[in-house]
C-alpha atoms as a PDB file:
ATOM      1  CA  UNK A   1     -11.517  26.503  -9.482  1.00  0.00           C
ATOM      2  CA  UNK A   2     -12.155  22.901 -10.010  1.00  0.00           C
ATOM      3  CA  UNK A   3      -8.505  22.065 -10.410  1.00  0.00           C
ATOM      4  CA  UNK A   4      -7.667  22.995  -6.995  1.00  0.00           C
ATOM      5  CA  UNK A   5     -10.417  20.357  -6.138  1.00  0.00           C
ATOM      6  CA  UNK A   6      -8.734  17.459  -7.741  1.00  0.00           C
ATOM      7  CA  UNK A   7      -5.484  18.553  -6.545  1.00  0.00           C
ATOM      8  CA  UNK A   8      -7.136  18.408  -3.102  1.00  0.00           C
ATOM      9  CA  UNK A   9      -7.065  14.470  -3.503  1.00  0.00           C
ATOM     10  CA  UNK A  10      -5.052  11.696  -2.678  1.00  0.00           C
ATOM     11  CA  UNK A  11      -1.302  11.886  -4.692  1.00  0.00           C
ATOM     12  CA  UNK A  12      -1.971   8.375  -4.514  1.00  0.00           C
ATOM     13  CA  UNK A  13      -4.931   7.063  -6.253  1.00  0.00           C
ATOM     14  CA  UNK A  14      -6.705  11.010  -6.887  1.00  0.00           C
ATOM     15  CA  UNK A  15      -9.380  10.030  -4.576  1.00  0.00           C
ATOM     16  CA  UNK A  16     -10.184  13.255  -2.408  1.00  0.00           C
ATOM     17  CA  UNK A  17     -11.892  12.282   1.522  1.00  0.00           C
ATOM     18  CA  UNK A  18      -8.338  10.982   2.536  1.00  0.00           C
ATOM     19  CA  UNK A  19      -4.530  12.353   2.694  1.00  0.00           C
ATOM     20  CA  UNK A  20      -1.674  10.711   0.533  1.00  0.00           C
ATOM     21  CA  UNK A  21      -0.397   8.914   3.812  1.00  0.00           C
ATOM     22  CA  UNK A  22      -3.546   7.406   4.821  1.00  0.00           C
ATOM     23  CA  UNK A  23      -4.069   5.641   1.473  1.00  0.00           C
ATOM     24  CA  UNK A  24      -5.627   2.800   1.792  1.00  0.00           C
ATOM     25  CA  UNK A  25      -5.540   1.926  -2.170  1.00  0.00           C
ATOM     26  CA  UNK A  26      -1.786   0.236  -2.007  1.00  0.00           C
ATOM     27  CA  UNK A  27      -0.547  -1.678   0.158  1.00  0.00           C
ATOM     28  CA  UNK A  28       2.726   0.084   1.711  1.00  0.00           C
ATOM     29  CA  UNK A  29       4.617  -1.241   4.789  1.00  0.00           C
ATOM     30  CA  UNK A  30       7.053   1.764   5.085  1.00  0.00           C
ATOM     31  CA  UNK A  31       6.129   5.109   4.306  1.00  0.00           C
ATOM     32  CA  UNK A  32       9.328   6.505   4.276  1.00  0.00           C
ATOM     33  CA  UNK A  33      10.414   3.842   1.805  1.00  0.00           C
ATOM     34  CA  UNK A  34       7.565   4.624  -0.737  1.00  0.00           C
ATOM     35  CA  UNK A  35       8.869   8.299  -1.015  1.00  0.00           C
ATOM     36  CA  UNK A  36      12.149   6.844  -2.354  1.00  0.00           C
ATOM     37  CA  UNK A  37      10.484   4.832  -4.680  1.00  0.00           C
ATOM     38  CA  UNK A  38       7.900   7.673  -5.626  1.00  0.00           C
ATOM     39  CA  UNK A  39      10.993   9.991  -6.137  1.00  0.00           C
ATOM     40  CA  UNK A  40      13.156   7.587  -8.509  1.00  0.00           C
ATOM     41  CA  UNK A  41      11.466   6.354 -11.855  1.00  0.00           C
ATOM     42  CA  UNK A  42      14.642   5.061 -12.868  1.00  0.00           C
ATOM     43  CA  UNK A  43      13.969   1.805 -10.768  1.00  0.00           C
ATOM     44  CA  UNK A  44      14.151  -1.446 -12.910  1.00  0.00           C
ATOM     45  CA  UNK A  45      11.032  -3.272 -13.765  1.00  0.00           C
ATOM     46  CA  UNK A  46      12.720  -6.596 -12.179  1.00  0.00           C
ATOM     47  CA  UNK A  47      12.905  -4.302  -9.000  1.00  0.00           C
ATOM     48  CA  UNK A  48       9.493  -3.889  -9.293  1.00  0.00           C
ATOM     49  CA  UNK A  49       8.358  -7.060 -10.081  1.00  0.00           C
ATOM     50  CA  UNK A  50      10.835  -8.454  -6.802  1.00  0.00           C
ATOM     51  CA  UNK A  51       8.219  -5.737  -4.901  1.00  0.00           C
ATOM     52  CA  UNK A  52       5.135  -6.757  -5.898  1.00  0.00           C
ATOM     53  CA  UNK A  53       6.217 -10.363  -4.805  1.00  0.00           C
ATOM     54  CA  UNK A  54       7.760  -9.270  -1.663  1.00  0.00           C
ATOM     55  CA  UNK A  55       4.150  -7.364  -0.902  1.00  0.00           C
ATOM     56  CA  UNK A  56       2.248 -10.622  -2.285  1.00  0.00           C
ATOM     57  CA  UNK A  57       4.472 -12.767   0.237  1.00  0.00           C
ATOM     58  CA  UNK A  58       3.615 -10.091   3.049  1.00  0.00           C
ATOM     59  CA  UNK A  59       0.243 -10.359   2.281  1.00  0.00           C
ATOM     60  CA  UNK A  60      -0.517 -13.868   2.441  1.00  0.00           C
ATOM     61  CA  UNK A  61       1.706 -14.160   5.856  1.00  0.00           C
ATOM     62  CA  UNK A  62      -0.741 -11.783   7.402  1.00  0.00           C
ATOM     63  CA  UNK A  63      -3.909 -13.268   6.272  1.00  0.00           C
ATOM     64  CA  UNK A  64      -2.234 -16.569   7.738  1.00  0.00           C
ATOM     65  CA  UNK A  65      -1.722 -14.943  10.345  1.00  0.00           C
ATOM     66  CA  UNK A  66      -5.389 -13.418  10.946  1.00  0.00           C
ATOM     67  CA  UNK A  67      -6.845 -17.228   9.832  1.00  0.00           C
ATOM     68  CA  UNK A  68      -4.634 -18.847  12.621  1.00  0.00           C
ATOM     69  CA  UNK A  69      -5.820 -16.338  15.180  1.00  0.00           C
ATOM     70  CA  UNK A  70      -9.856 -16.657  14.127  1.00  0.00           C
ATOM     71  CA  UNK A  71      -9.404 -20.266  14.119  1.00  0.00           C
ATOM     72  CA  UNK A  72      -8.054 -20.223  18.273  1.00  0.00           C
ATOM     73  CA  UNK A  73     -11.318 -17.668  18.436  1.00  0.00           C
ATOM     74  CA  UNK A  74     -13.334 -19.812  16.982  1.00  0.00           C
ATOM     75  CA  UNK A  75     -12.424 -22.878  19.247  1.00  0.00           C
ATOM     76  CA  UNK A  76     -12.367 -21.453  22.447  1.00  0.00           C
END
């Protein structure tokens, strides 16, 4: 019935129209890493905190990265 529906969606964020792996709702470099998180809850909340920094820090060094690159587009 309807449960099997829901089931059907992401593990991730419960979205259906996309597989746990191609979840575009968190940002995750390694996919093999985020099953070892996903499988321990016993993980600190200062380890998750250090995370969410590490991911902000990633973040920001790629959208530097993309502004640098637009900015040679842009001037050639």
């Amino acid at each position: 019935g309807n449960k099997d529906n829901i089931r059907a969606g992401c593990k991730k964020c419960g979205y259906p129209g996309h597989l746990t792996f191609e979840c575009r709702n968190f940002l995750r470099v390694d996919p093999q890493r985020d099953i070892v998180l996903d499988v321990s809850s016993t993980s600190s909340e200062d380890s998750e905190e250090e995370e969410l920094q590490r991911l902000q820090a990633m973040r920001e060094k790629k959208s530097k990265v993309f502004s640098s690159l637009k900015t040679e587009l842009d001037n050639s």
